[in-house]
Structure formats: C-alpha cells, structure tokens
Protein backbone atom coordinates (compact mmCIF):
# COMPACT_ATOMS: atom_id res chain seq x y z
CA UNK A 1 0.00 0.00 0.00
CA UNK A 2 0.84 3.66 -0.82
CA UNK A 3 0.34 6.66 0.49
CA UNK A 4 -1.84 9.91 -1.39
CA UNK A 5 -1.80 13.36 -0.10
CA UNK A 6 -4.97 14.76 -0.57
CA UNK A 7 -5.10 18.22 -0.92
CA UNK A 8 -6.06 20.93 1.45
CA UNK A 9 -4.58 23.48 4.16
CA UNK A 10 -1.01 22.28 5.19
CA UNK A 11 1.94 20.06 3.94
CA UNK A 12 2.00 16.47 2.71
CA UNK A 13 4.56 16.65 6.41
CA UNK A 14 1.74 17.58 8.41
CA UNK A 15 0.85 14.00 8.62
CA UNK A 16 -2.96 14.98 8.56
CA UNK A 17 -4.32 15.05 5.10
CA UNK A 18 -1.96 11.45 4.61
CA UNK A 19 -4.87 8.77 3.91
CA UNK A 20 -3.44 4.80 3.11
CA UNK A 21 -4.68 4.16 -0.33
CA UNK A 22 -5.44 0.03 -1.21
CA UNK A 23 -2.81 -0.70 -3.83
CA UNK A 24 -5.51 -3.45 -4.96
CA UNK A 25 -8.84 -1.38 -5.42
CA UNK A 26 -6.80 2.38 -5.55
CA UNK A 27 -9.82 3.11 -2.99
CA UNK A 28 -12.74 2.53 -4.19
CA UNK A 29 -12.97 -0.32 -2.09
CA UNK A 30 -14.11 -3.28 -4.68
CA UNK A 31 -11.93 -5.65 -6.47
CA UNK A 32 -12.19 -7.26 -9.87
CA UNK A 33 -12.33 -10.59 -9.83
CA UNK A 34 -12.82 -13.14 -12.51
CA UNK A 35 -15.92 -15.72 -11.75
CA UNK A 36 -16.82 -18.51 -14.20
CA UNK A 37 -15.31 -16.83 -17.38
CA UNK A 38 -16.60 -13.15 -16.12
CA UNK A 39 -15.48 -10.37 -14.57
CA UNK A 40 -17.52 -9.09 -11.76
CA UNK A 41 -16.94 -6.57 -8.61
CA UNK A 42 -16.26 -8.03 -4.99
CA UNK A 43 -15.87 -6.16 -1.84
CA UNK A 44 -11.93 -5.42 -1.24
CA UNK A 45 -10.15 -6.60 2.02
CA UNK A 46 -9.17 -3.38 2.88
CA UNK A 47 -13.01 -2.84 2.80
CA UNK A 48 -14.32 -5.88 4.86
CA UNK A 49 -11.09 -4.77 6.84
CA UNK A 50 -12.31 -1.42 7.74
CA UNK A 51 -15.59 -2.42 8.55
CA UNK A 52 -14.56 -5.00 11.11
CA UNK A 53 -12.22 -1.93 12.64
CA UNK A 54 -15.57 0.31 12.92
CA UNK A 55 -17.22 -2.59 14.43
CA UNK A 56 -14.78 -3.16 16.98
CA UNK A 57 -14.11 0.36 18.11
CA UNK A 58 -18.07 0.14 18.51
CA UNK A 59 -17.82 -2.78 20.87
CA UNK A 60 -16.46 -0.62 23.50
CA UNK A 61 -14.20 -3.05 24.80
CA UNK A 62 -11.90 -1.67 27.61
CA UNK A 63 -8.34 -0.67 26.91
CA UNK A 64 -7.58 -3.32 29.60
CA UNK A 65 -8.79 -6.05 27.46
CA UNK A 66 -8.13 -4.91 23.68
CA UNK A 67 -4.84 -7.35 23.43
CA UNK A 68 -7.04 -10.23 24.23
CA UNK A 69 -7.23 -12.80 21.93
CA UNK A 70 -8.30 -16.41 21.57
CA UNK A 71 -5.15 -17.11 20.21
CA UNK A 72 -2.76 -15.58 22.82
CA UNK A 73 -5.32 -16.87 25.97
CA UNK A 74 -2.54 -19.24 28.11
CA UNK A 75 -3.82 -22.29 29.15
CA UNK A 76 -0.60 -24.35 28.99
CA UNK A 77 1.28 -23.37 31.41
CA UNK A 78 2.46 -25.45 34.15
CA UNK A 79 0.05 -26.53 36.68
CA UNK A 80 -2.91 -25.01 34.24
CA UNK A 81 -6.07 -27.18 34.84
CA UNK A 82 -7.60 -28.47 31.99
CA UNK A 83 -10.66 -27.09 31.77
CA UNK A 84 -8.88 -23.65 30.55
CA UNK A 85 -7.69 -25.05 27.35
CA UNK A 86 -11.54 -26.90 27.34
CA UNK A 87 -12.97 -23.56 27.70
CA UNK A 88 -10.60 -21.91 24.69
CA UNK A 89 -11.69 -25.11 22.57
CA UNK A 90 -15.20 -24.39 23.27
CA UNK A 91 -14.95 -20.54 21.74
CA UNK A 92 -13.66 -21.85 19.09
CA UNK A 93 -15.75 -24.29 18.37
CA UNK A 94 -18.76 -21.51 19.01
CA UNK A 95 -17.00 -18.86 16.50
CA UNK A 96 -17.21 -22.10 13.75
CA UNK A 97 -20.75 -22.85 14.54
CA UNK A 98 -22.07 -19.42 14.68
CA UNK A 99 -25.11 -18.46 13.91
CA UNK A 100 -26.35 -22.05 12.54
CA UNK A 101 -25.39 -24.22 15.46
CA UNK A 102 -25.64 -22.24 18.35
CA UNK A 103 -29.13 -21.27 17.55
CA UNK A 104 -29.50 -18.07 19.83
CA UNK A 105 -27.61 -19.93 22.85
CA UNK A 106 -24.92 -18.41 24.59
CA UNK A 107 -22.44 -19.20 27.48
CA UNK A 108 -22.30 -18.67 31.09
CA UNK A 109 -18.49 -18.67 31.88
CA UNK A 110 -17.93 -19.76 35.82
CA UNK A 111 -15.08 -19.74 37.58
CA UNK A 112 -12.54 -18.73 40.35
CA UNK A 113 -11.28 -15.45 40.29
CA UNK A 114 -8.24 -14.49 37.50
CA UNK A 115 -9.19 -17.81 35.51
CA UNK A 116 -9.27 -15.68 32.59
CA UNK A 117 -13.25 -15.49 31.54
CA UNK A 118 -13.06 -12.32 30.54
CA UNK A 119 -10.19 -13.16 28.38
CA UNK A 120 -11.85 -16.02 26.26
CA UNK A 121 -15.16 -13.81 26.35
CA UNK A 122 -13.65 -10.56 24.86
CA UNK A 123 -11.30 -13.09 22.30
CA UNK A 124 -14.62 -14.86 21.23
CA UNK A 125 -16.36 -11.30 20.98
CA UNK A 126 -13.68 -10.11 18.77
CA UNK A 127 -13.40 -13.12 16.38
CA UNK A 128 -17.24 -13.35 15.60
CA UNK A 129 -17.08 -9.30 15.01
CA UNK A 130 -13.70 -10.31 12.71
CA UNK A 131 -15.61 -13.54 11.10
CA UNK A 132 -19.19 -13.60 11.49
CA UNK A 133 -19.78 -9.50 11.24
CA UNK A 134 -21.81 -9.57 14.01
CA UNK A 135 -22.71 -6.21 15.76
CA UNK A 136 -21.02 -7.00 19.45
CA UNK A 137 -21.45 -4.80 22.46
CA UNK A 138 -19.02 -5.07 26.14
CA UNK A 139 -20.09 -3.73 29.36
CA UNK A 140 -18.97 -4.59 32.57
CA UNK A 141 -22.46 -5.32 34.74
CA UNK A 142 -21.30 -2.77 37.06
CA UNK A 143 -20.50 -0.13 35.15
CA UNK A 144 -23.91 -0.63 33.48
CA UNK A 145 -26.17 -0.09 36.58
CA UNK A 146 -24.08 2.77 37.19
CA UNK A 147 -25.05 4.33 34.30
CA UNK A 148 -29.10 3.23 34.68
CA UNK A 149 -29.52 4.21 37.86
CA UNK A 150 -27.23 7.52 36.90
CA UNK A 151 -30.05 8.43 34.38
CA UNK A 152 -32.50 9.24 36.62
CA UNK A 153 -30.57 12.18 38.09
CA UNK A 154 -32.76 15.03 36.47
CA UNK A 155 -29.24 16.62 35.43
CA UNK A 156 -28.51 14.07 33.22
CA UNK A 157 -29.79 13.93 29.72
CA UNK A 158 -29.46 10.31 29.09
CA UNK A 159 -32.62 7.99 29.57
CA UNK A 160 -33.10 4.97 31.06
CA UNK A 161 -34.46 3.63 27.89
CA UNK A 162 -31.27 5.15 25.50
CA UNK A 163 -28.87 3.12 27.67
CA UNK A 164 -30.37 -0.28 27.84
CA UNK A 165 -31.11 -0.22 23.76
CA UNK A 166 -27.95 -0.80 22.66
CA UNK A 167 -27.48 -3.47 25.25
CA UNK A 168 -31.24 -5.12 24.33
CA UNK A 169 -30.62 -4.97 20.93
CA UNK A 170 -26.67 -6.42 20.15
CA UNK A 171 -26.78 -9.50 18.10
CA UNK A 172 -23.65 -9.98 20.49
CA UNK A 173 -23.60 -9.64 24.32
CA UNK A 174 -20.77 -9.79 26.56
CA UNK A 175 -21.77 -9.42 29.99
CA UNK A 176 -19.40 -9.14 32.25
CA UNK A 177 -18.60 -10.25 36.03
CA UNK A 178 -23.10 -10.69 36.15
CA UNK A 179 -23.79 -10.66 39.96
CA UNK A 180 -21.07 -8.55 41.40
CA UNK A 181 -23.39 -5.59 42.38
CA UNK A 182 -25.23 -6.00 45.77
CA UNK A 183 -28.88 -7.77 45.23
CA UNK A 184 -31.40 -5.72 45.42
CA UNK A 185 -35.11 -5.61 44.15
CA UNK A 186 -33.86 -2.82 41.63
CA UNK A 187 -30.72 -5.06 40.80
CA UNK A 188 -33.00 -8.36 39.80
CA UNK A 189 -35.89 -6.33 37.99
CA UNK A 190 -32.81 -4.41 35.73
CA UNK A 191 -31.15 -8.08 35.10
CA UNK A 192 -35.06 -9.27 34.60
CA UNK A 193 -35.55 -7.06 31.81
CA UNK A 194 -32.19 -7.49 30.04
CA UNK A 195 -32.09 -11.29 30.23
CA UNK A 196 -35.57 -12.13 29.27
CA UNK A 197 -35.45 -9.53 26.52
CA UNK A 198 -32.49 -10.88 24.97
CA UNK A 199 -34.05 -14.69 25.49
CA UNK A 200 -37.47 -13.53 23.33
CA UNK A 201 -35.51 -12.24 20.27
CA UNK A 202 -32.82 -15.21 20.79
CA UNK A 203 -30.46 -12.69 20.58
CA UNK A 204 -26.57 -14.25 21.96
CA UNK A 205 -25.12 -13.42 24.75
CA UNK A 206 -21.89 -14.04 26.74
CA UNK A 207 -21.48 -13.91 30.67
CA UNK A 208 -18.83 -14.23 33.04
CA UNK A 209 -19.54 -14.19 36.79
CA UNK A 210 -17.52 -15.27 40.05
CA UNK A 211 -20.27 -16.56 41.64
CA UNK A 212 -21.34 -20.73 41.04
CA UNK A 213 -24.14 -21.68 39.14
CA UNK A 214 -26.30 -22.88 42.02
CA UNK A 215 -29.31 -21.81 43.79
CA UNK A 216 -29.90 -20.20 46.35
CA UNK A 217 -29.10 -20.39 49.79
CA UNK A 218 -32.19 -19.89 51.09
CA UNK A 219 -33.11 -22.60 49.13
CA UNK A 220 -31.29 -24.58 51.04
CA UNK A 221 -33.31 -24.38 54.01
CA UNK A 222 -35.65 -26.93 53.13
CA UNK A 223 -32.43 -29.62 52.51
CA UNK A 224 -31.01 -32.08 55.66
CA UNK A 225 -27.73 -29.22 55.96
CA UNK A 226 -27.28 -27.83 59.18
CA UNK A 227 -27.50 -24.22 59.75
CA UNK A 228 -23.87 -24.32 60.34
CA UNK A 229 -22.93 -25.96 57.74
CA UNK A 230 -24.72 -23.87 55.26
CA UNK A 231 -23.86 -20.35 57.22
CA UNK A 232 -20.03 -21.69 55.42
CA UNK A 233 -21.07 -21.82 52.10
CA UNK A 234 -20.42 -18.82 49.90
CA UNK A 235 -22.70 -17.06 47.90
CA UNK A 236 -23.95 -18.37 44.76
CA UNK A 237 -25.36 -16.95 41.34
CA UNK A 238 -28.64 -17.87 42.74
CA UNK A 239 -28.46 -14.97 45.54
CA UNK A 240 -26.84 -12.75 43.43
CA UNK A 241 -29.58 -12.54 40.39
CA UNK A 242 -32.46 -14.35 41.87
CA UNK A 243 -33.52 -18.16 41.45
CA UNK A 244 -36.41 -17.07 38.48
CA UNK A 245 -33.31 -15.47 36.23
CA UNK A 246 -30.88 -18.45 37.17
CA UNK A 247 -33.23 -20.82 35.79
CA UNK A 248 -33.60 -18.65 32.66
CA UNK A 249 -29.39 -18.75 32.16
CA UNK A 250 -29.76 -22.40 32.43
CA UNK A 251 -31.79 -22.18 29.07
CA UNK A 252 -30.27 -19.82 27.22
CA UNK A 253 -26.61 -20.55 27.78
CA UNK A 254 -24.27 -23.12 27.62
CA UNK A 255 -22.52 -23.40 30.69
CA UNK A 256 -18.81 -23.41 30.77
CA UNK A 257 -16.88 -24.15 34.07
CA UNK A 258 -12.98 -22.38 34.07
CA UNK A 259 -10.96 -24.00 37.32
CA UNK A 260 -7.66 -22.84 38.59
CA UNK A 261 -5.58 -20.47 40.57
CA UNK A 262 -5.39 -16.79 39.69
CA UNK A 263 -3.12 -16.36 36.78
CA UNK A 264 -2.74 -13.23 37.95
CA UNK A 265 -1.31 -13.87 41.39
CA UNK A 266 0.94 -16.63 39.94
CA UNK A 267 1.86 -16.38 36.23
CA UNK A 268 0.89 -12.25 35.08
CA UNK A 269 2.45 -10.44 38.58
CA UNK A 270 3.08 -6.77 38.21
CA UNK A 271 6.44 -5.94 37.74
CA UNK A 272 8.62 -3.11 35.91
CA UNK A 273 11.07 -6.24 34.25
C-alpha cells in the first residue's frame, strides 16, 4: 500500500491530510475478480477490513482487554487445569458454529477469580465481530447499573431507555462479572428485563460471573444441611440474580466451568522487568 496526499490546508509533512490508499482497489474499495469466465466486482479486504475496525471500536471493549485474543489466551502453562484449554476449545468451536449451530444460545463462563473469563469472552467477541460481522457490544455489569440508575438524576440527559437499547438490541452480548453488584429488588428487575429480553428475540449473549451456578441459599433451608454448615457456604449466582433469572441462564446458555488459581497472582504479577 501507498500513500496519497490529498489536498487541502497544510503540507503532505503535516501528517494529517496522509490517507493509506489500497494498492488493490486504488480506494474505491471493490476488487475485480474473474468468476466462471466473467469479470464481476467483490468487496476489497481493505473494505471488509475497515468495517470490522468500525465494528470493533463500537464494541467498547476496555483498553484493559483490547490485546485479548483467543489465540494468545494461556492455558498451557504449568500446573494449568484443563478445563482452561476446554474452555478456549469451546470458543472456538462456538466462532465455527455461529449463527447455525448455536441457535441463539450463549455461554455462562464460571469460575474462580483471574481464571481468565473475561479473556476467552472478549477473544470470542472479537473473532465473531472479525468472522461472522456480528454487531457485538461489552459492558462490565457494574459499570452498566451505574449508568441506569445515573439516568435518573434530572441533570442528566441520558434515559433509562437510550442506555439499555444498545445493550437489548446487540446481536452480540458480553456481559461481564453478572452478579457482582449487591442484590437488590432494583438489581433483579434491571437483570429481569435485560435477560428475558435478549431470550425472546434469541439474541446471543456471553457472561462471566464469580459466583457458582447454584441456587440459592435460602433454598437450602428446606435440605437435611445444618445451619452451620450452610452459614459456610459462599454465595452463589442464585443470591446474586435471583432463582427465576438463574433458571432462565440455564436455558439460554451453555454453561462453561474455568478451574484454577489466579493467573494473575501466579503467572501475570506486576512488575517493571
């Protein structure tokens, strides 16, 4: 590829009026291409290229997580259990079958802390915005009742309604860390309305959460556990979304368990080396 100055205010030094011009379709963004004895006009790469750059950028995935890949996801390191390089397998697998064979499904990533679902998640995002064209969307759960519950201060021009479209209507959702705000009445309703919307128009989506995909506690009560022995358990998916939109995950997503120690606190350590 070569570069064109195109004219206007400044120098061709400025660096700002520099565009990259396709040395295969000088810019016009098709290529000729000859099909059973005839010449006919295909979308370029650079074209299909750009696209899938416009598509990413509108994924809003965090700077923190634009290096992750699929591809450079470690799961064979030393002492790495084996259901991390099951769980890379299993994107894979999901970007190949996509749309046909998953049918609307997603996946409910579970695991310890620093596993590395949000990894696989944002490296299966990417490759089904790079290979399928799908329209994906991030947000970190969090962050996203922040902003709800932020747009009903009168001060703020953004509506309830304005935020949750974008994350209603992505062919692609990844979810992140689902359960890690405090449950509350508010909390289940917003999660109500975003999971059973997606599950009507069998629309995909992708979630990663700390928590394990059991019931509730309380549910407990009724079993032959002491209260002891179930005061020692820690808190489950069930608590944190509610037992009605637990049971919904179970239907629309395949579950995928990621074991292990924190790669973090072993293997990716802060350092300045």
């Amino acid at each position: 590829m070569g570069d064109t100055w195109v004219g206007g205010c400044g120098t061709p030094e400025d660096g700002r009026n520099m565009v990259e011009v396709c040395s295969v379709c000088e810019g016009s963004g098709l290529r000729i291409v000859e099909e059973n004895g005839r010449q006919v006009a295909r979308p370029c790469e650079c074209r299909i290229a750009r696209r899938a750059a416009r598509m990413l950028e509108g994924a809003h995935i965090p700077k923190r997580y634009e290096h992750c890949t699929l591809d450079n996801y470690e799961s064979g390191f030393g002492g790495a259990d084996k259901s991390l390089k099951s769980a890379r397998l299993m994107m894979q697998r999901f970007v190949e079958g996509y749309p046909v064979e998953t049918e609307g499904k997603g996946l409910l990533l579970t695991g310890d802390i620093g596993v590395g679902k949000t990894h696989v998640a944002v490296g299966l995002l990417k490759e089904l915005i790079a290979r399928r064209g799908v329209k994906g969307l991030f947000y970190d759960y969090r962050e996203l009742l922040k902003q709800v519950q932020n747009s009903y201060n009168k001060d703020v021009s953004a509506t309830e309604l304005s935020i949750l479209r974008p994350v209603l209507e992505a062919e692609v959702l990844v979810l992140d860390e689902l359960g890690a705000s405090k449950p509350t009445d508010w909390v289940w309703d917003t999660v109500a309305q975003i999971l059973n919307s997606r599950y009507n128009e069998r629309r995909t989506t992708i979630i990663t959460t700390n928590y394990a995909n059991e019931g509730s506690l309380l549910s407990l009560a009724a079993s032959h556990e002491s209260p002891a022995k179930r005061a020692m358990r820690e808190e489950t998916l069930g608590d944190r979304i509610g037992e009605r939109m637990l049971s919904r995950l179970q239907e629309m997503c395949v579950v995928v368990e990621m074991r292990g120690k924190d790669f973090r606190q072993t293997v990716a350590r802060a350092s300045f080396a």
